[in-house]
Protein backbone atom coordinates (compact mmCIF):
# COMPACT_ATOMS: atom_id res chain seq x y z
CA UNK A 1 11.55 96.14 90.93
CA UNK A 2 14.57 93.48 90.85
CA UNK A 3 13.46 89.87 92.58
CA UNK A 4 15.85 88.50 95.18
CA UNK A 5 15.43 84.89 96.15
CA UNK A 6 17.21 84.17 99.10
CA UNK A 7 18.21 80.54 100.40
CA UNK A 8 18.93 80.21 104.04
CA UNK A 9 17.82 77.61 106.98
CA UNK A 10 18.05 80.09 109.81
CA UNK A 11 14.52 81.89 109.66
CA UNK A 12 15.86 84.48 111.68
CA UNK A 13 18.52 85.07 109.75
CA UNK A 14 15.75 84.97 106.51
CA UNK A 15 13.35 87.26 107.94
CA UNK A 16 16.24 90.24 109.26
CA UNK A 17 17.34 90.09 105.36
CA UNK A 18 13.62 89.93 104.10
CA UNK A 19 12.80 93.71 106.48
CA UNK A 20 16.08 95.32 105.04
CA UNK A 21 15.38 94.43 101.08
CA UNK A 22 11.61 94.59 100.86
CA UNK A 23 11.19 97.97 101.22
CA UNK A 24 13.10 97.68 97.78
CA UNK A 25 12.95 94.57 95.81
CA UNK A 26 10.57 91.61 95.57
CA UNK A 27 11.54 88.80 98.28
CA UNK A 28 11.28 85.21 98.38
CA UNK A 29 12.35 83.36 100.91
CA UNK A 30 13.37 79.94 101.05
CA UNK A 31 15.11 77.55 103.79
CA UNK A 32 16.32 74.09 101.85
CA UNK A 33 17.99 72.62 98.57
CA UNK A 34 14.57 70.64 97.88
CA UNK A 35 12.54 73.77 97.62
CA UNK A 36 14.57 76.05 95.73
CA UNK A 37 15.42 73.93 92.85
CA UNK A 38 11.40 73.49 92.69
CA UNK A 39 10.97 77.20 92.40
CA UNK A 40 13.94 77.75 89.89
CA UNK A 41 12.34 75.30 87.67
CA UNK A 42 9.49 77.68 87.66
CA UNK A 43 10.93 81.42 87.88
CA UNK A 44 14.11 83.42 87.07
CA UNK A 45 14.82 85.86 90.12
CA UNK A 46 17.48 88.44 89.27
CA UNK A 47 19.91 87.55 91.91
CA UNK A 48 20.55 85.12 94.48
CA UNK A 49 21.26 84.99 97.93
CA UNK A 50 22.72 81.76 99.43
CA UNK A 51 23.69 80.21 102.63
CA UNK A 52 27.03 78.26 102.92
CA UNK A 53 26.10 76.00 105.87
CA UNK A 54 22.73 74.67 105.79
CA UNK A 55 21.25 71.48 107.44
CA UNK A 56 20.47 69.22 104.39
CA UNK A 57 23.25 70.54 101.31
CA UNK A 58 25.66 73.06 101.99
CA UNK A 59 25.42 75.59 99.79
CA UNK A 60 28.53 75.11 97.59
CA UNK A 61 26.43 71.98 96.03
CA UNK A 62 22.87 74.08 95.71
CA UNK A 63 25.57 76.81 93.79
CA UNK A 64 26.79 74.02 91.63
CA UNK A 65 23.32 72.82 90.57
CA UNK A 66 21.70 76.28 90.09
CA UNK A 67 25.16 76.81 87.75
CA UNK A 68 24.49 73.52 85.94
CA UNK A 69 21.44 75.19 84.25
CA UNK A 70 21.65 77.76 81.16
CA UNK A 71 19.77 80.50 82.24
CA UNK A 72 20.97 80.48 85.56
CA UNK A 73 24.72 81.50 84.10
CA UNK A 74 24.47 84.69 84.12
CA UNK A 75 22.28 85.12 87.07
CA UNK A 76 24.21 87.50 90.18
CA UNK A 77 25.02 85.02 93.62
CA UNK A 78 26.15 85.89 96.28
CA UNK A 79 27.16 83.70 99.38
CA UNK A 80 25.94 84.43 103.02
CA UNK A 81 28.51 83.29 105.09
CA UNK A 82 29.15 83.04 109.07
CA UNK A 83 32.91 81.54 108.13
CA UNK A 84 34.97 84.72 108.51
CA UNK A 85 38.65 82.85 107.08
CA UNK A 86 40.53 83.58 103.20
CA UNK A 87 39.89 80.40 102.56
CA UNK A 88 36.49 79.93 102.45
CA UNK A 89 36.11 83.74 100.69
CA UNK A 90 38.75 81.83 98.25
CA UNK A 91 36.22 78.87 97.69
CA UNK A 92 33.60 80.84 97.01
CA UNK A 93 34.55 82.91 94.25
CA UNK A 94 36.51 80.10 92.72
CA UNK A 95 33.08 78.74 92.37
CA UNK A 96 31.94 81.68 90.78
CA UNK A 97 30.20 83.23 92.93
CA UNK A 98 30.26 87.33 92.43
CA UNK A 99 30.57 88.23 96.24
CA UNK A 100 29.87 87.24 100.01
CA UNK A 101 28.13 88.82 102.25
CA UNK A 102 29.03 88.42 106.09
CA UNK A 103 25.78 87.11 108.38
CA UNK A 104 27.04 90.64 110.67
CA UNK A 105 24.09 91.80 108.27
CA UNK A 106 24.66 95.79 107.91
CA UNK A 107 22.00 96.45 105.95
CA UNK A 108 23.14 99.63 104.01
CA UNK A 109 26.02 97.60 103.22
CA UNK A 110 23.76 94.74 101.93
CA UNK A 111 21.94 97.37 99.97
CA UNK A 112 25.18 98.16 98.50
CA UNK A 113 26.26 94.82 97.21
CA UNK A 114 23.25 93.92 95.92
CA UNK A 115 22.82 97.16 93.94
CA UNK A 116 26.28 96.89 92.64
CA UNK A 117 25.88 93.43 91.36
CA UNK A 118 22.60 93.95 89.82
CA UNK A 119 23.52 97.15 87.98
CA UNK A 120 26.45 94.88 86.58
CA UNK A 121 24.26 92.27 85.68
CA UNK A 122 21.78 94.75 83.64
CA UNK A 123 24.80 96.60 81.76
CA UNK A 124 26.09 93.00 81.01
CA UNK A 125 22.50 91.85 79.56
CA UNK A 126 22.24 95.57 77.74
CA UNK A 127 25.80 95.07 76.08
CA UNK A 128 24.86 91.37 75.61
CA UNK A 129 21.74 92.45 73.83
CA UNK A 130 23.83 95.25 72.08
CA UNK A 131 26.60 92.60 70.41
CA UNK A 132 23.77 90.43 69.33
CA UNK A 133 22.14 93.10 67.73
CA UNK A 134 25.09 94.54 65.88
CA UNK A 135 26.16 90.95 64.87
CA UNK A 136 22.90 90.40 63.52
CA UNK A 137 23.38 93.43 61.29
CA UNK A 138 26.69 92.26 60.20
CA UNK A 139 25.35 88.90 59.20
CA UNK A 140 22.56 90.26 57.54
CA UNK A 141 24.90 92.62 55.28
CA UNK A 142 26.75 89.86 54.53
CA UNK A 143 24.17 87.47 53.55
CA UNK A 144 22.96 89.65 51.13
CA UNK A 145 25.95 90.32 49.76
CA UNK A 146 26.49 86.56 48.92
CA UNK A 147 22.98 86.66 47.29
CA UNK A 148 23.90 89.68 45.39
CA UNK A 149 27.49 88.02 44.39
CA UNK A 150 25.28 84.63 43.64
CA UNK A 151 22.46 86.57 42.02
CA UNK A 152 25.40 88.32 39.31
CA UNK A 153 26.73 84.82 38.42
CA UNK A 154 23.22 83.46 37.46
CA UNK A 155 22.45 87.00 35.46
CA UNK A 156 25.55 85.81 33.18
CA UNK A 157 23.93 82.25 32.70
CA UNK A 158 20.81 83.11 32.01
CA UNK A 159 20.23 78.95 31.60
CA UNK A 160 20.11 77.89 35.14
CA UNK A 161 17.87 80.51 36.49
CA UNK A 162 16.50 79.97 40.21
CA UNK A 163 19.71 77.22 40.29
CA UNK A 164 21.20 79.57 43.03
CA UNK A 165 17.66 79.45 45.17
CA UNK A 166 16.90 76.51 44.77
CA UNK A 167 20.31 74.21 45.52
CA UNK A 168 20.77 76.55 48.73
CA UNK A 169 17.07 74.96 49.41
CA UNK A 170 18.02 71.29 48.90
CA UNK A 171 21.51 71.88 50.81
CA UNK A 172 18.62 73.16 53.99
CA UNK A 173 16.98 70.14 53.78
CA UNK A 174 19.55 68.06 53.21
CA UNK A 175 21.60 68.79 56.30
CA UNK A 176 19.17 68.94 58.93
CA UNK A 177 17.99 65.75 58.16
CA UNK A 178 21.38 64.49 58.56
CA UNK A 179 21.57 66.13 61.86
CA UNK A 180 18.43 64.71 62.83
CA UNK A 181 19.44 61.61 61.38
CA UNK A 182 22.87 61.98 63.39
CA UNK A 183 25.03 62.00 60.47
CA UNK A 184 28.25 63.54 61.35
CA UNK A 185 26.97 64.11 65.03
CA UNK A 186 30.55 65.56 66.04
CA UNK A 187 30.56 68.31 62.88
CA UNK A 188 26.99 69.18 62.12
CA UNK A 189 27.24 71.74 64.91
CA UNK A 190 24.44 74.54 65.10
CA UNK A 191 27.13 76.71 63.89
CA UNK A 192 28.44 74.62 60.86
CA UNK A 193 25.06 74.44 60.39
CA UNK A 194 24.60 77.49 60.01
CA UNK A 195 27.82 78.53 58.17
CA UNK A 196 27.38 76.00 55.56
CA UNK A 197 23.48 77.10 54.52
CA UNK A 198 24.71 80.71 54.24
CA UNK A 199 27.59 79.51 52.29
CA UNK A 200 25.56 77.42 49.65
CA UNK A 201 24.49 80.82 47.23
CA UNK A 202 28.24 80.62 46.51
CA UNK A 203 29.19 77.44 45.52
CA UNK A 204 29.41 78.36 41.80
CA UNK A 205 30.56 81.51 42.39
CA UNK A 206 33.90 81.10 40.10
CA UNK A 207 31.87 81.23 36.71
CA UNK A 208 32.29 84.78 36.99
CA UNK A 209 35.65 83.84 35.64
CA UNK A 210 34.38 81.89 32.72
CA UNK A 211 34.17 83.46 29.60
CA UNK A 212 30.85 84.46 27.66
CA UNK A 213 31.64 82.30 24.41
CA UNK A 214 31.58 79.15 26.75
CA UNK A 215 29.53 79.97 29.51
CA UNK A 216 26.49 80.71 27.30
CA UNK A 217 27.02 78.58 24.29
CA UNK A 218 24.35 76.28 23.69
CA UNK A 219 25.11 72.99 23.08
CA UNK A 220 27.24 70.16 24.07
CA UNK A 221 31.13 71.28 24.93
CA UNK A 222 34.18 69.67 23.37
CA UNK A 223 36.94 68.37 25.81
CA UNK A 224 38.88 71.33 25.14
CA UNK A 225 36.02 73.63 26.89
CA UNK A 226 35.05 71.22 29.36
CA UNK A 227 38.05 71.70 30.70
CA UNK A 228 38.16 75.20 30.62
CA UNK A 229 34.40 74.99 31.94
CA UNK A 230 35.65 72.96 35.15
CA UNK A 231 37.95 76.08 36.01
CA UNK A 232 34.82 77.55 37.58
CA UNK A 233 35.72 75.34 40.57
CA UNK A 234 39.50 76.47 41.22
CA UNK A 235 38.64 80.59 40.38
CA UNK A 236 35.83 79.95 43.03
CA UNK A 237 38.10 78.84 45.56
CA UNK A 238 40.72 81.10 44.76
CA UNK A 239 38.16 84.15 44.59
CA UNK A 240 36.68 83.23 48.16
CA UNK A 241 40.43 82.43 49.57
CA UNK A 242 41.36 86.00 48.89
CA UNK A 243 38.73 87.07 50.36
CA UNK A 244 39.09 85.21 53.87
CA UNK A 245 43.09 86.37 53.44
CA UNK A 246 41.85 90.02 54.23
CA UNK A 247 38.54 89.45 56.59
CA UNK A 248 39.33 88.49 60.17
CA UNK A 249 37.88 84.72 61.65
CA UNK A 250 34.41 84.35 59.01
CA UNK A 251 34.45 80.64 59.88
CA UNK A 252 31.72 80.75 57.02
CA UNK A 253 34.02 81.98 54.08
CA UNK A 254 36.00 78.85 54.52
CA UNK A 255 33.36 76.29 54.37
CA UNK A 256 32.33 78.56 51.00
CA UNK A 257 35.84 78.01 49.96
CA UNK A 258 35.59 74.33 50.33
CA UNK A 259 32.09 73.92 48.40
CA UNK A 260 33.19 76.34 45.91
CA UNK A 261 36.48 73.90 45.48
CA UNK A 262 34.99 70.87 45.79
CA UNK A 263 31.32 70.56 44.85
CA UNK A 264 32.42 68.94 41.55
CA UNK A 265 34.46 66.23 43.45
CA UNK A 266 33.86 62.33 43.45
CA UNK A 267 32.98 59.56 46.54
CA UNK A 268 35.49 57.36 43.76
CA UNK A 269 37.87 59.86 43.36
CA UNK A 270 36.84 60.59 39.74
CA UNK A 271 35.66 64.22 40.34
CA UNK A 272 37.82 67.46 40.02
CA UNK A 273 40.12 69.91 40.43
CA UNK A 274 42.16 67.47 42.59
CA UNK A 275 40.31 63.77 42.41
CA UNK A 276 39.71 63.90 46.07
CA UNK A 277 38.67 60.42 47.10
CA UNK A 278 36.02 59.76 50.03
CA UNK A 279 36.47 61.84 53.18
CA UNK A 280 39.24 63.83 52.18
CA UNK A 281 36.66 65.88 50.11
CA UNK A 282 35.25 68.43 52.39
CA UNK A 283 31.97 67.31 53.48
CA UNK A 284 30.07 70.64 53.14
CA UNK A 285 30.93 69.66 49.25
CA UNK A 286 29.89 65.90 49.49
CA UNK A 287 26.35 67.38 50.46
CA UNK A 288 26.57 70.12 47.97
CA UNK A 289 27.16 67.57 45.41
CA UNK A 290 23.81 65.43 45.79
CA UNK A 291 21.97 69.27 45.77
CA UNK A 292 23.37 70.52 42.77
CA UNK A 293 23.00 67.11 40.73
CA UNK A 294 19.57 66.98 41.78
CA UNK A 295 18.83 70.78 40.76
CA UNK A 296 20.99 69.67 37.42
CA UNK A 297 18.76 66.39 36.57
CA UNK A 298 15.05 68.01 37.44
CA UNK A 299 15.76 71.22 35.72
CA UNK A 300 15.58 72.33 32.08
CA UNK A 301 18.05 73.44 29.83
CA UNK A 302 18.71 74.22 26.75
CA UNK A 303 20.18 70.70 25.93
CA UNK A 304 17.65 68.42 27.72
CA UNK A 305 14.78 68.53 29.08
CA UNK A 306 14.21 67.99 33.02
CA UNK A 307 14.29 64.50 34.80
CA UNK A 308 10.69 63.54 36.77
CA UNK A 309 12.21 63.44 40.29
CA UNK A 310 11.27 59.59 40.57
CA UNK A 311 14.15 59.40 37.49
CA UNK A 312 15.95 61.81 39.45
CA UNK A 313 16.21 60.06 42.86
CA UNK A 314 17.15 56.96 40.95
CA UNK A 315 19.73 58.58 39.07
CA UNK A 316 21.69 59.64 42.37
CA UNK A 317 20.53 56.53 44.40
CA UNK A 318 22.30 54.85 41.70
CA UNK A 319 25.52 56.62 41.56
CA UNK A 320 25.94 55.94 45.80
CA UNK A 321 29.65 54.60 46.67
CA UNK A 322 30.39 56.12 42.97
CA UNK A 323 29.35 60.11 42.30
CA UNK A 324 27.87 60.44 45.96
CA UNK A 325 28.78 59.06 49.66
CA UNK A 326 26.49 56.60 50.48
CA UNK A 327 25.40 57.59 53.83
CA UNK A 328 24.61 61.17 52.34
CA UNK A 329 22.49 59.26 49.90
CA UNK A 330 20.62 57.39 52.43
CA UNK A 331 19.23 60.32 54.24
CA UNK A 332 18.30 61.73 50.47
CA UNK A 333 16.05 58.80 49.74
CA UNK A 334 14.29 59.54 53.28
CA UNK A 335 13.26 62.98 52.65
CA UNK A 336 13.51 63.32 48.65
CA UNK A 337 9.75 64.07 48.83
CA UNK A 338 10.64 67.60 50.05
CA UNK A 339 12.77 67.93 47.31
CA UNK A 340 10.18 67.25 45.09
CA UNK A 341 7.78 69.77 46.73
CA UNK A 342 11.41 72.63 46.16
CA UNK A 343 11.37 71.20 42.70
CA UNK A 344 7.69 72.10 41.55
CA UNK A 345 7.50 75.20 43.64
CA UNK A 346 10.44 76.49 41.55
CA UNK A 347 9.31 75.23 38.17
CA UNK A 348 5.81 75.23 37.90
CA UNK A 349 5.74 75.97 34.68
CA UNK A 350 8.12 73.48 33.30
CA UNK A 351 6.82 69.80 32.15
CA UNK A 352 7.97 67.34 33.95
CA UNK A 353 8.81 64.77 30.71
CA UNK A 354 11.95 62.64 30.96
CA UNK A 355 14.99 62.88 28.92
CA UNK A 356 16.35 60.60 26.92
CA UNK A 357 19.76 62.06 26.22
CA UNK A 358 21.94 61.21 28.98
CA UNK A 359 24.95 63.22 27.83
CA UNK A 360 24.53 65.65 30.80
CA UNK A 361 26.71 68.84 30.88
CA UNK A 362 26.50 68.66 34.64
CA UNK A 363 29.27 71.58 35.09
């Protein structure tokens, strides 16, 4: 049974509507501003009847403040009105209210209009609740299609295993405590949020396009494969841009694109591909950058042994205004801790002893 709350300071006029509806929905009745904005604190009828002209707030302002609040958006109102003129009909629905009814009361007309709008409002929540569901299918598909994509590139260097896992952990941290912080308060968006955690499996996605002789050779690379080794960051980009040429509006492939791109770039400009400088490095790849560092310094490999993360925070503290942006760094130090506790979850059974070779093949 559908709940009706209706809002009007004639009682007469309240209890006529209250004998036609009850027989089908549950009523409450309610004559002022004051005490229906108490009860919609409170409960969620599933449409609303409203007087326009009422002794304390006409009902155009009670319309606007019931509006004002998110889970009243979608809620069905509908005006009672004495005023029988265009322009007042006009007012109303440029409001947003869904209909009027006329105070002549007809009550199997009533019946009608309130039906109508409530069947509306329950094939809108059904196909509300339908999109939701399918989106959540299509996100779910693709998600684990990055991991699988992500997953590949670690099976061909077998070195770094967990890297994937665990830098798409740091990034998690990492950002909501900036948005907590309120570090970039106008970009860190829910969704941005959101985009740029799902996009973090595939920041080193372009290795796929690195050979076998120098992805897995152990030891330290001459300057001839280094360079070929930093290609991993353009073949990302390129890989992911070909992919967003063909797939309609995934706001999340681009901000993959950029930390694919740009993960490797500098706060001094000393980075690559491109030397971006400061800000014009995409700042899903300035966060990227202190994650995968961090998973770089505490993790072994087959040329050093892992950083404690005391050596490690220092190490990327240090490089601030240089390697890192500074205010990215700042919120770092705050929560490094849960790094740490990322860190030994992931590699329990690696010992923590520093390294004293600081030729790092950071690539």
């Amino acid at each position: 049974m559908g709940h009706i709350l209706i809002v009007d300071d004639n009682v007469t006029n309240l209890k006529f509507i209250e004998q036609a509806l009850k027989p089908h929905y549950k009523v409450t009745l309610l004559t002022s501003a004051m005490e229906t904005m108490k009860f919609l604190s409170k409960n969620t009828p599933d449409l609303i009847l409203l007087d326009i002209k009422m002794v304390d707030i006409n009902g155009y302002e009670i319309f606007k403040a019931i509006k004002s609040i998110d889970r009243f958006k979608n809620i069905p109102l509908i005006f009672l009105t004495a005023l029988n003129d265009i322009e007042s009909e006009l007012k109303c629905l440029r409001l947003g209210a869904l209909d009027l009814i006329e105070k002549t009361f007809v009550p199997e007309l009533m019946l009608n209009i309130i039906n109508t709008h409530l069947e509306l409002a329950n094939y809108r929540k059904n196909l509300e609740f339908l999109v939701h569901e399918k989106t959540e299918t299509i996100e779910n598909l693709q998600d684990s299609m990055v991991l699988g994509l992500a997953e590949l590139v670690e099976c061909r260097d077998g070195e770094t295993g967990g890297h994937i896992k665990r830098t798409a952990k740091y990034l998690e941290i990492l950002v909501h405590a900036m948005a907590e912080a309120g570090v970039y308060s106008d970009i860190l968006t829910k969704e941005y949020i959101c985009n740029i955690i799902r996009s973090a499996p595939l920041h080193d996605i372009g290795k796929i396009g690195i050979s076998d002789k120098i992805l897995l050779k152990r030891g330290s690379f001459d300057e001839d494969e280094r360079d070929y080794m930093k290609q991993h960051t353009t073949l990302g980009g390129m890989a992911l841009q070909k992919v967003i040429d063909v797939t309609a509006d995934e706001s999340f492939l681009y901000v993959a694109r950029d930390m694919a791109l740009s993960h490797h770039e500098k706060w001094d400009g000393s980075g690559y591909p491109s030397g971006l400088s400061e800000y014009n490095i995409p700042l899903c790849a300035r966060i990227m950058a202190v994650a995968d560092v961090y998973d770089a310094l505490t993790s072994e490999r087959h040329y050093k042994k892992p950083y404690l993360h005391s050596k490690s925070v220092d190490i990327i503290s240090s490089s601030s205004g240089t390697h890192f942006e500074p205010c990215i760094v700042d919120v770092f130090k705050s929560i490094s801790d849960k790094f740490d506790v990322v860190s030994k979850l992931y590699n329990q059974n690696v010992e923590g002893v520093n390294c004293c070779n600081n030729s790092m093949k950071i690539l």
